[in-house]
N, C-alpha and C. Protein backbone atom coordinates (compact mmCIF):
# COMPACT_ATOMS: atom_id res chain seq x y z
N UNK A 1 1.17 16.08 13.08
CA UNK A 1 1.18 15.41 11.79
C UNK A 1 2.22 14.30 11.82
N UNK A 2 1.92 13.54 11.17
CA UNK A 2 2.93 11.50 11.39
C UNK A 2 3.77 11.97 10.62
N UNK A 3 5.28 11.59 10.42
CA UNK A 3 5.90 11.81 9.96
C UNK A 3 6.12 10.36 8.80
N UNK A 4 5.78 10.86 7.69
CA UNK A 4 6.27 9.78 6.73
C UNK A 4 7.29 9.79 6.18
N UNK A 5 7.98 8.50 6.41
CA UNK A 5 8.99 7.84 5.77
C UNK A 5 9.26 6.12 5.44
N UNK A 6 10.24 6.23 5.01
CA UNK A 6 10.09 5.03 3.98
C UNK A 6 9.57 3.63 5.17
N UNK A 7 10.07 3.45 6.29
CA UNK A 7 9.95 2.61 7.17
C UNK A 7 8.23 3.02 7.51
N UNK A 8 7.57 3.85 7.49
CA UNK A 8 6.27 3.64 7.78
C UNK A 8 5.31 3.47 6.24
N UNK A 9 5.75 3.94 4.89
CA UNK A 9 5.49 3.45 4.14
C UNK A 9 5.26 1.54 3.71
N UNK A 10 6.49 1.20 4.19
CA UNK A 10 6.40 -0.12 3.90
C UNK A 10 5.78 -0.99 4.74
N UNK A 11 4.98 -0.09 6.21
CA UNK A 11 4.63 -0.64 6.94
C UNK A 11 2.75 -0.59 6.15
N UNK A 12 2.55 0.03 5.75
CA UNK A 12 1.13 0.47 5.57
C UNK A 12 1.35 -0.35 4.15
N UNK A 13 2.59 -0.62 3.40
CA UNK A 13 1.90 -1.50 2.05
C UNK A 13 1.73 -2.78 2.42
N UNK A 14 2.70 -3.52 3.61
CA UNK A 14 2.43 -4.78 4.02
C UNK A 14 0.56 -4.77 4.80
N UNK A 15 0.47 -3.89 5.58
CA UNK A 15 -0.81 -4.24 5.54
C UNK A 15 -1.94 -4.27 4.60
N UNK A 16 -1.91 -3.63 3.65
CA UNK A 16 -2.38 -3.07 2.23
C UNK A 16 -2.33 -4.70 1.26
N UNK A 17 -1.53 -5.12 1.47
CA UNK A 17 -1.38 -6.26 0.74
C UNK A 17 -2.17 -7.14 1.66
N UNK A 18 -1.87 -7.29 3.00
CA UNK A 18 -2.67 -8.65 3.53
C UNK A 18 -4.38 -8.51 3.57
N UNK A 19 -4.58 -6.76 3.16
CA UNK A 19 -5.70 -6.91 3.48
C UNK A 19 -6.27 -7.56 1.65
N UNK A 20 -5.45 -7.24 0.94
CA UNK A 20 -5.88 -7.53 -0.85
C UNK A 20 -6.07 -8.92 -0.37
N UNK A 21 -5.20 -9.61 -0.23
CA UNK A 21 -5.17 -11.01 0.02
C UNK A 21 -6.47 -11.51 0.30
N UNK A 22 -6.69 -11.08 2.09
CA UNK A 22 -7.80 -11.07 2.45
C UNK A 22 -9.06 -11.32 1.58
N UNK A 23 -9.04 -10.22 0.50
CA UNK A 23 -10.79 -10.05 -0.06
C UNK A 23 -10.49 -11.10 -1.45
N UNK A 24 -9.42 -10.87 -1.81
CA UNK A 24 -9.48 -12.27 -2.87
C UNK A 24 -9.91 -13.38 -2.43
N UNK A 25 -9.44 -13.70 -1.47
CA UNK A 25 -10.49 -15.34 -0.78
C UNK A 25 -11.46 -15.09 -0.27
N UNK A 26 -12.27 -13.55 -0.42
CA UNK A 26 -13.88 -13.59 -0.17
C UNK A 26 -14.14 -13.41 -1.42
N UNK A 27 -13.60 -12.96 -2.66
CA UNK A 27 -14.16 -12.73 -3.52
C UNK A 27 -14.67 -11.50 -3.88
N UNK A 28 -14.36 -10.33 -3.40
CA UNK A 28 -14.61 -8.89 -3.70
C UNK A 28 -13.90 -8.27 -4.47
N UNK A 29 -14.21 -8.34 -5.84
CA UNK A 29 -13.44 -7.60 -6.50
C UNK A 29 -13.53 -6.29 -6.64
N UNK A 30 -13.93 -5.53 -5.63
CA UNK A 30 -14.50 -4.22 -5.49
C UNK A 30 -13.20 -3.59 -4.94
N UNK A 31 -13.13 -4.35 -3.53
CA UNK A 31 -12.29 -4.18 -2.79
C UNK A 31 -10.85 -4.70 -3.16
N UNK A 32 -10.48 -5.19 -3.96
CA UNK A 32 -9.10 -5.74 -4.48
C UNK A 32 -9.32 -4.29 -5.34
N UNK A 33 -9.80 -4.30 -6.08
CA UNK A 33 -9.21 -2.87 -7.48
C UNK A 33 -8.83 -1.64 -6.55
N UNK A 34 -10.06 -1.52 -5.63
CA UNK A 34 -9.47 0.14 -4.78
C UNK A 34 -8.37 0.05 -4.13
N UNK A 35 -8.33 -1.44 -3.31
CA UNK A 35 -6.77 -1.18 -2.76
C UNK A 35 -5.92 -1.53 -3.65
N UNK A 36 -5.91 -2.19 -4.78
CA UNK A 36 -4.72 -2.14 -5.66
C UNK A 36 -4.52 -0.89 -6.13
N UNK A 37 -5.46 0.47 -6.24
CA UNK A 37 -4.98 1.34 -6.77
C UNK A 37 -4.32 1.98 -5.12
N UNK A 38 -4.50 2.61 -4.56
CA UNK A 38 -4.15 2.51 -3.07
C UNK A 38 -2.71 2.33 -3.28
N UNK A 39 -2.42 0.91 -3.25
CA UNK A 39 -0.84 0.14 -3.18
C UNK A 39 -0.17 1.04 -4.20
N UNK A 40 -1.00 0.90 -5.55
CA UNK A 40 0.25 1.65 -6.43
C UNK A 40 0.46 2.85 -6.33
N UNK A 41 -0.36 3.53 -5.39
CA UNK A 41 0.53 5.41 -5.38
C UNK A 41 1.03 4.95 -3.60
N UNK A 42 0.74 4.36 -3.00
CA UNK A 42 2.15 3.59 -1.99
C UNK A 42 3.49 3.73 -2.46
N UNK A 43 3.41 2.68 -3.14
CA UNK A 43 4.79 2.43 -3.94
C UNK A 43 5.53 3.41 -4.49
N UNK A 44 4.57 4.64 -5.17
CA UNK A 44 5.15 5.23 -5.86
C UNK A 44 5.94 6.59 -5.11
N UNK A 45 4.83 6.66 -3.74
CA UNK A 45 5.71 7.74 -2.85
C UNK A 45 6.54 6.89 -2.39
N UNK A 46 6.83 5.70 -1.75
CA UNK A 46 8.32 4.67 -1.28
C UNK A 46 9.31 5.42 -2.33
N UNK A 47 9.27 5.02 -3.81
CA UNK A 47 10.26 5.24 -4.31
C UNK A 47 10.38 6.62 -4.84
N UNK A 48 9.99 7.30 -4.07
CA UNK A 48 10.01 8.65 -4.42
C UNK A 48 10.63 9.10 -3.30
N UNK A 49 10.72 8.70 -2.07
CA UNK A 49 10.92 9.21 -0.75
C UNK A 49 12.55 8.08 -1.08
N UNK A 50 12.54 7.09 -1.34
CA UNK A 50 14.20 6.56 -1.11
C UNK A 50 15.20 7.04 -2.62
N UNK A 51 14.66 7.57 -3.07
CA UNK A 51 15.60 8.35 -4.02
C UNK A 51 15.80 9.81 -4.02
N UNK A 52 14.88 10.55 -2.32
CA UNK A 52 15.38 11.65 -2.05
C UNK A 52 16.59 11.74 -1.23
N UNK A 53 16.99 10.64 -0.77
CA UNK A 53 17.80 10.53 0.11
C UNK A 53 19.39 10.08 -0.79
């Protein structure tokens, strides 16, 4: 099992974001809403995992 922490978190939202990017200049708003929801429980384990520490 991968061990998650904050350094592989922020690695998976930067890709998470380039891929949003990505479909906005195709125009999929299908694919922007799912990974925007995606990103926001990202974020929310990041700051859940750097305020255990």
């Amino acid at each position: 099992m991968k061990k998650i922490d904050a350094s592989y978190l922020k690695k998976k939202i930067n890709q998470l974001n380039k891929k949003i990017h990505r479909a906005e200049r195709q125009g999929d708003q299908n694919k922007i809403w799912w990974r925007k929801m995606k990103l926001e429980k990202l974020k929310e384990r990041l700051i859940k995992i750097q305020y255990q520490y």
